[in-house]
N, C-alpha and C. Protein backbone atom coordinates (compact mmCIF):
# COMPACT_ATOMS: atom_id res chain seq x y z
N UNK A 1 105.01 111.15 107.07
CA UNK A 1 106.27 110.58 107.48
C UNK A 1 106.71 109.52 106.47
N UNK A 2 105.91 108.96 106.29
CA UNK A 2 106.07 107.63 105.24
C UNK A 2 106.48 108.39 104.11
N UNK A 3 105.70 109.38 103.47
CA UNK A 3 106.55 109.80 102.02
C UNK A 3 107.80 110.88 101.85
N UNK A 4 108.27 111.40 103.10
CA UNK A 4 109.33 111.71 103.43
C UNK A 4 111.02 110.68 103.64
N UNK A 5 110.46 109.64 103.94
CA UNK A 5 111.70 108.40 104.29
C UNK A 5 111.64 108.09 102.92
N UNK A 6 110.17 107.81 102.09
CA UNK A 6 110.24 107.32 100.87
C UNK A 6 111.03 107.54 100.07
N UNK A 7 111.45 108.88 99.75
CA UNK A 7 111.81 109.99 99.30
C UNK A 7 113.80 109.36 98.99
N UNK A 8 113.71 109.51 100.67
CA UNK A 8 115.30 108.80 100.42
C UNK A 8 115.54 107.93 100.55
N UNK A 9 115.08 106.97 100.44
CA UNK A 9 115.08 105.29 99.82
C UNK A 9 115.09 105.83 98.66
N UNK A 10 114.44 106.46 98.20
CA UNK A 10 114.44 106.27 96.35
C UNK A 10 115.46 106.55 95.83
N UNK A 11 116.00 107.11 96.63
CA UNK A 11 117.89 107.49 95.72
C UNK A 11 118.86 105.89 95.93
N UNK A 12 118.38 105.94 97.27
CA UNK A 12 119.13 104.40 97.17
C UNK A 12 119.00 103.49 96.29
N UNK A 13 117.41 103.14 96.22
CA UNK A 13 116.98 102.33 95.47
C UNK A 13 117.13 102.62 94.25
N UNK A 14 117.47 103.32 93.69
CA UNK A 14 117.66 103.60 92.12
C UNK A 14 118.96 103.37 91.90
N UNK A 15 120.22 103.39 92.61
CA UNK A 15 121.47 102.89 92.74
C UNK A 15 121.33 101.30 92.83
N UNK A 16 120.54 101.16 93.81
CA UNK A 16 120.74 99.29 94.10
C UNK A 16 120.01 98.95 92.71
N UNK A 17 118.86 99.31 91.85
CA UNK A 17 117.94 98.57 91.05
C UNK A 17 119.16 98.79 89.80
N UNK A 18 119.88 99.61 89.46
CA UNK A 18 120.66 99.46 88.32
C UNK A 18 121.95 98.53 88.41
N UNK A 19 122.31 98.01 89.31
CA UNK A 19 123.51 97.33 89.60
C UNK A 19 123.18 95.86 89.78
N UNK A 20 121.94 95.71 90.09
CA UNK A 20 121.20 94.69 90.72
C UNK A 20 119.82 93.79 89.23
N UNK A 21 119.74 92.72 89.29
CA UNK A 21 118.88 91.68 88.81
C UNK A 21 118.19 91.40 89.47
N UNK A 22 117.04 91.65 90.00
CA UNK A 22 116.01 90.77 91.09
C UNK A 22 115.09 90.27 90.08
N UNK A 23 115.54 88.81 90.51
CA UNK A 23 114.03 87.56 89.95
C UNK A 23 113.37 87.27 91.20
N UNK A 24 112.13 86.66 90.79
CA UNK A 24 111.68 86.39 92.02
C UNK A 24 111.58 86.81 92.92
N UNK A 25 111.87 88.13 93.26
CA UNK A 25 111.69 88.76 94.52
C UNK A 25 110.48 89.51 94.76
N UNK A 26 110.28 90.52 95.92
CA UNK A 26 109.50 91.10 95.94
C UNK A 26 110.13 92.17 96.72
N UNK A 27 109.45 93.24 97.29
CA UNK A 27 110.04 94.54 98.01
C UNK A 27 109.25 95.01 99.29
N UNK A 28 110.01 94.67 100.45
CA UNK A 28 109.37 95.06 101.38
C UNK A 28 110.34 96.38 102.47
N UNK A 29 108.84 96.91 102.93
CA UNK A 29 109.32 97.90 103.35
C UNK A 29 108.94 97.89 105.05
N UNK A 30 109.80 98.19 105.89
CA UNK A 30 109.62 97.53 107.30
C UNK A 30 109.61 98.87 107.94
N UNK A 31 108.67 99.46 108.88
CA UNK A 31 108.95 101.03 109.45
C UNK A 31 108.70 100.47 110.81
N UNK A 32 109.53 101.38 111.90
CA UNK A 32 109.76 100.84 113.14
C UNK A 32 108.63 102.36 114.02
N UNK A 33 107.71 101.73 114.80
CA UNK A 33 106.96 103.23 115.23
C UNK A 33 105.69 103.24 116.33
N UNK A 34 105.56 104.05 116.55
CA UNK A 34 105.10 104.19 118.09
C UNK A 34 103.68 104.79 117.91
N UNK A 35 102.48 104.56 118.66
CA UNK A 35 101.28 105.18 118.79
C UNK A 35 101.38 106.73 119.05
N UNK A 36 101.14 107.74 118.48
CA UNK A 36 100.98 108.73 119.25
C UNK A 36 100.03 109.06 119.94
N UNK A 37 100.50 110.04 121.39
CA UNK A 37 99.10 110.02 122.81
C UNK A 37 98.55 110.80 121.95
N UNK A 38 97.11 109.94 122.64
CA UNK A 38 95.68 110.25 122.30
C UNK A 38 95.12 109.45 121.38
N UNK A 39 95.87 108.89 120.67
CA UNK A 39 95.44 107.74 119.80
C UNK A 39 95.96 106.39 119.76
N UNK A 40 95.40 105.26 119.12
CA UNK A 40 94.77 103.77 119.72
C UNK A 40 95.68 102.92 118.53
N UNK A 41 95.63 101.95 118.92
CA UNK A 41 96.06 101.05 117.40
C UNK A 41 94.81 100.96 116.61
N UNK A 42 93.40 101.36 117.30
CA UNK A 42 92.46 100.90 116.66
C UNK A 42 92.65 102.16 115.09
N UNK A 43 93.13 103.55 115.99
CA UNK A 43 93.56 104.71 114.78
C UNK A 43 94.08 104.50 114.22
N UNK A 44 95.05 103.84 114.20
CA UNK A 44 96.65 103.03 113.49
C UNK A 44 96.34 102.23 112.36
N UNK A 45 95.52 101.19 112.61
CA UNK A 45 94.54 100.01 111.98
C UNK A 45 93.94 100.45 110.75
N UNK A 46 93.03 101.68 111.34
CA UNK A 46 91.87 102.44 110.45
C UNK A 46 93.14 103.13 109.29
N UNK A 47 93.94 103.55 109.63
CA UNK A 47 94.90 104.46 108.65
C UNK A 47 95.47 103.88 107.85
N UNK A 48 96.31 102.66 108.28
CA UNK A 48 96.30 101.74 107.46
C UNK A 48 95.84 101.21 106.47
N UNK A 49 94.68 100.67 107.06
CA UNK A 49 93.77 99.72 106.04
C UNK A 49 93.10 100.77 105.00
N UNK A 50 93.57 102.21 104.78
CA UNK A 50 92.96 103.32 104.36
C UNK A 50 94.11 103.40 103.19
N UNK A 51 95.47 103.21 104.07
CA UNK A 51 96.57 103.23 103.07
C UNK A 51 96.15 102.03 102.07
N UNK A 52 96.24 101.00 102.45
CA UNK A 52 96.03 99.86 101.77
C UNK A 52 94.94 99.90 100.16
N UNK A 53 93.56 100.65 100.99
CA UNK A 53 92.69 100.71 100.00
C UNK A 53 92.92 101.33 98.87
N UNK A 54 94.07 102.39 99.02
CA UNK A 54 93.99 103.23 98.17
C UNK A 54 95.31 103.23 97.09
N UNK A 55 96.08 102.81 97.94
CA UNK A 55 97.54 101.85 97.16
C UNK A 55 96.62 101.04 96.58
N UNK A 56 95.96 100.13 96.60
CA UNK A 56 94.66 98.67 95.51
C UNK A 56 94.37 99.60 94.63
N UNK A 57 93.81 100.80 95.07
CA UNK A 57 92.83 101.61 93.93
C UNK A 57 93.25 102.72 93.34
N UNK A 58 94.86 102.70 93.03
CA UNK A 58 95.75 103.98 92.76
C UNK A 58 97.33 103.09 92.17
N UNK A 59 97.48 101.99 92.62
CA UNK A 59 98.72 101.21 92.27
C UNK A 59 98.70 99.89 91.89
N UNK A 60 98.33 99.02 92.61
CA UNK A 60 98.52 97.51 92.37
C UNK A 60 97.76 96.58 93.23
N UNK A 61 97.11 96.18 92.90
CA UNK A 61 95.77 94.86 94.15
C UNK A 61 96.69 94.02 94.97
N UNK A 62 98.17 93.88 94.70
CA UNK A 62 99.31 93.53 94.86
C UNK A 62 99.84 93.24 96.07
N UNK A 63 100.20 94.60 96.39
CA UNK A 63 100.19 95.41 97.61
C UNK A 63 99.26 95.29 99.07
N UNK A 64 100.43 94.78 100.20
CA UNK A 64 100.17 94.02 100.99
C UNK A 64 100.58 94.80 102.47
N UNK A 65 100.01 94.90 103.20
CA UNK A 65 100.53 95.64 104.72
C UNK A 65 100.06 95.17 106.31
N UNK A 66 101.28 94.38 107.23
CA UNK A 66 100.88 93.94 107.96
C UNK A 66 101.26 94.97 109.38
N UNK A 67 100.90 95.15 110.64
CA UNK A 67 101.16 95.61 111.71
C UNK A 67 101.61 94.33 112.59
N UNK A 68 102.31 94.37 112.95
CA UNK A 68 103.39 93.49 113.69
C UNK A 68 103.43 93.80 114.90
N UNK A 69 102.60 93.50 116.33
CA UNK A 69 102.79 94.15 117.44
C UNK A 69 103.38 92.43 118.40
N UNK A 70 104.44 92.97 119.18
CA UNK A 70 105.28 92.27 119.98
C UNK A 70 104.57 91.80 121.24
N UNK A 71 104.98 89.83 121.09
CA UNK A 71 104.38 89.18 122.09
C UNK A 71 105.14 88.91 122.88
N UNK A 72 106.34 88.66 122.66
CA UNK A 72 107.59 88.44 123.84
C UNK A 72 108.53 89.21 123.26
N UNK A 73 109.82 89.15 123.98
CA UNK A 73 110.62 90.12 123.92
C UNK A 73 110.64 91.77 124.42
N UNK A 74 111.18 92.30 123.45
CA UNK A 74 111.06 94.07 123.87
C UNK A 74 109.73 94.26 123.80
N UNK A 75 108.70 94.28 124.81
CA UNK A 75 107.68 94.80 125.02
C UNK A 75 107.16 96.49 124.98
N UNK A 76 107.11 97.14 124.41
CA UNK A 76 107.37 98.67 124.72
C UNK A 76 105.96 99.12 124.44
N UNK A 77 104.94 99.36 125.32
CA UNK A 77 103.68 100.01 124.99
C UNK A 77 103.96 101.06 124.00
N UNK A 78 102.87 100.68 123.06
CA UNK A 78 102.48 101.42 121.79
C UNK A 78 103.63 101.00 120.61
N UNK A 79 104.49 100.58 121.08
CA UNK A 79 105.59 100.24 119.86
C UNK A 79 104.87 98.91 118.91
N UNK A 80 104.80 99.35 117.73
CA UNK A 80 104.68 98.08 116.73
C UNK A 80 105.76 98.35 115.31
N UNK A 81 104.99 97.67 114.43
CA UNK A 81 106.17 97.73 112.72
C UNK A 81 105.10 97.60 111.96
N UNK A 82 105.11 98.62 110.77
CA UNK A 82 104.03 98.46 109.73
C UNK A 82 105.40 97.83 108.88
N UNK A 83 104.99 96.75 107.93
CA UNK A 83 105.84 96.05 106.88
C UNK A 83 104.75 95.98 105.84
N UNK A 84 105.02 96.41 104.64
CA UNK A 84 104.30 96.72 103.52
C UNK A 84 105.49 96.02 102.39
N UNK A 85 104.42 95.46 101.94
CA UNK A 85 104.91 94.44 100.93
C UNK A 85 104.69 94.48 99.12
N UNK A 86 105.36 94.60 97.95
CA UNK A 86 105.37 95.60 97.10
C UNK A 86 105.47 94.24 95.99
N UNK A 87 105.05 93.56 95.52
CA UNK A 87 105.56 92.97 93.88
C UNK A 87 107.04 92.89 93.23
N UNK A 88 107.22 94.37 93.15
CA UNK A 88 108.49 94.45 92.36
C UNK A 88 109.16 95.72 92.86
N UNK A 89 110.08 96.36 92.37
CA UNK A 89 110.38 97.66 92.23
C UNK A 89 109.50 98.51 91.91
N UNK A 90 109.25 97.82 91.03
CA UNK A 90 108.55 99.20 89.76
C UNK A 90 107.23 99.48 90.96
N UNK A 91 106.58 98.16 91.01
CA UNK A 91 105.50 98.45 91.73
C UNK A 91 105.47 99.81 93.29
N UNK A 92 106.78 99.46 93.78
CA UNK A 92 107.53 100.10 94.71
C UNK A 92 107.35 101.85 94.74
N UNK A 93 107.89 101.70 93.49
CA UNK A 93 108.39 103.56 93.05
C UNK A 93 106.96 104.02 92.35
N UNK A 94 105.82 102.54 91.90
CA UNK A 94 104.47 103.72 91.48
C UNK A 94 103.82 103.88 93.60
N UNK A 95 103.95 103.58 94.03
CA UNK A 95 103.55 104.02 95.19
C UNK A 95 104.18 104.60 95.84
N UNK A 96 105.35 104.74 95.35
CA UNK A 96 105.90 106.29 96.50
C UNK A 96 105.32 107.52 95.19
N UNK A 97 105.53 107.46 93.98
CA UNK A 97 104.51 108.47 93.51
C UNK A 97 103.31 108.45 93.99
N UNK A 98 102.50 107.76 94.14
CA UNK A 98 101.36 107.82 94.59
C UNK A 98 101.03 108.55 95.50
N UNK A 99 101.81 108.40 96.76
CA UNK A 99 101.96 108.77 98.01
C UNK A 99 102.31 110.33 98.03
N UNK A 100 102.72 110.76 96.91
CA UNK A 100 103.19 112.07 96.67
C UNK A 100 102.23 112.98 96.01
N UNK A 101 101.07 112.43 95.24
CA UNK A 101 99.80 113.24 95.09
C UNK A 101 98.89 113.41 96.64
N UNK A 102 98.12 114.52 95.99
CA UNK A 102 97.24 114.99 97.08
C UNK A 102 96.75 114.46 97.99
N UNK A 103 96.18 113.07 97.48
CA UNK A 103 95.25 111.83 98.05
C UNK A 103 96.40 111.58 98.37
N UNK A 104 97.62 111.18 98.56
CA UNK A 104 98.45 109.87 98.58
C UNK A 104 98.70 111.11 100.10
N UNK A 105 99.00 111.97 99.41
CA UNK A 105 99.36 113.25 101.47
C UNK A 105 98.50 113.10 102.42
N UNK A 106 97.26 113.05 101.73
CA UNK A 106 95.92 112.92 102.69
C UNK A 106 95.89 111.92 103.40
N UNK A 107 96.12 110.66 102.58
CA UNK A 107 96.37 109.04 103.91
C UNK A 107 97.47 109.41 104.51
N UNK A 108 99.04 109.81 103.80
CA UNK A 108 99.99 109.64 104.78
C UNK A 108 99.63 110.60 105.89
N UNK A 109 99.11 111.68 105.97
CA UNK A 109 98.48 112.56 106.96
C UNK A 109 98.07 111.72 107.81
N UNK A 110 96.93 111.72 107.89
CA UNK A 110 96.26 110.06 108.66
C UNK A 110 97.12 109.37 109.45
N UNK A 111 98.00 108.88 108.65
CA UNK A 111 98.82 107.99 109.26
C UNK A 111 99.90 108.76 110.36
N UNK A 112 100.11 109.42 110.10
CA UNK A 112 100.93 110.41 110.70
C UNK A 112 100.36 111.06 112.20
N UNK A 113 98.99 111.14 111.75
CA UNK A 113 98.60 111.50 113.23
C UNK A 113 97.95 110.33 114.20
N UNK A 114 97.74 109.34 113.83
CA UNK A 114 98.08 107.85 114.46
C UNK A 114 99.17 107.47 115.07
N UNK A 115 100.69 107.63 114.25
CA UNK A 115 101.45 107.18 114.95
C UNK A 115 103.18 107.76 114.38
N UNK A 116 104.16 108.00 114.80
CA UNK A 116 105.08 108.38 114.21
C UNK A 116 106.11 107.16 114.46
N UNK A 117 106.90 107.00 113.16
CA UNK A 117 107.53 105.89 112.47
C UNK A 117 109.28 106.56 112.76
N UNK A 118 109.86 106.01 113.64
CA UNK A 118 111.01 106.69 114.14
C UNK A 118 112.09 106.10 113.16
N UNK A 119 111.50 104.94 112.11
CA UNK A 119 113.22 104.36 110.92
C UNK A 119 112.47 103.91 110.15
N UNK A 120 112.97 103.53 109.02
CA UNK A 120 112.20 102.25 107.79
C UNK A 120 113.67 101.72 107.34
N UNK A 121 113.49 100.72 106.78
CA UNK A 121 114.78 100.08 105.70
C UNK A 121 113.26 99.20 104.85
N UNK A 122 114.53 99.77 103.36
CA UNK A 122 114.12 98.53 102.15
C UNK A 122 114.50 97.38 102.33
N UNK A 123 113.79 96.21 101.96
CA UNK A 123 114.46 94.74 101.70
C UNK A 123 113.62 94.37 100.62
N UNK A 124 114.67 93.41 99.50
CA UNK A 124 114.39 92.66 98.96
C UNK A 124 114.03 91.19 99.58
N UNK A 125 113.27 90.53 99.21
CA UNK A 125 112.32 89.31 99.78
C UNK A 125 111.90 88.51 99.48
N UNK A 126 113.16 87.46 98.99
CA UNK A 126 113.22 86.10 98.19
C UNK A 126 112.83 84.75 99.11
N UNK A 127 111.71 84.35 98.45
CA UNK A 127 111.20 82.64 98.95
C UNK A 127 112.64 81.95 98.96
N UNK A 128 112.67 80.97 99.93
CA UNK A 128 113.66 80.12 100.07
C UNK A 128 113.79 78.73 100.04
């Protein structure tokens, strides 16, 4: 799922990165998504931190990913937000390649049968 949305962000993003100067920024990527039955956040967690290892050991030590699960507000069992956090662009677009080799299918697989990610949006992500 993740390298399918990726996919079309990257057209965007290749429009916004030529028009655009980012100093100082960084690139985060926010996906909105739900546990699928039969599986746990603890599955969610494990897939993750699987993504993580392998984005470190395929892209950039850089590369940062938090799960965001809701304490007040819209409460919705199983709903959380993976937000993955990127250096730069460049760093950005070597991990959606990444994600597009064999290994890179094999985690998003994983991840996929953990939990399905119903939106994402890019943001740029300037200290203030």
């Amino acid at each position: 799922m993740k390298a399918q949305l990726t996919k079309i962000l990257s057209v965007f993003l290749v429009l916004f990165i030529w028009g655009t100067a980012v100093a100082d920024s960084s690139v985060r990527v926010v996906w909105i998504c739900s546990v699928n039955d039969g599986q746990t956040m603890d599955d969610v967690r494990a897939s993750n931190s699987a993504w993580v290892r392998f984005m470190h050991a395929n892209v950039d030590d850089a590369i940062s990913s938090v799960i965001l699960t809701p304490i007040i507000g819209n409460i919705e069992e199983g709903r959380f937000i993976f937000a993955d956090d990127f250096p730069s662009y460049d760093v950005w677009n070597q991990a959606r390649e990444a994600s597009e080799t064999a290994a890179g299918q094999k985690i998003d697989a994983a991840i996929n049968d953990a939990a399905t990610c119903d939106s994402n949006s890019l943001y740029s992500a300037e200290e203030s």
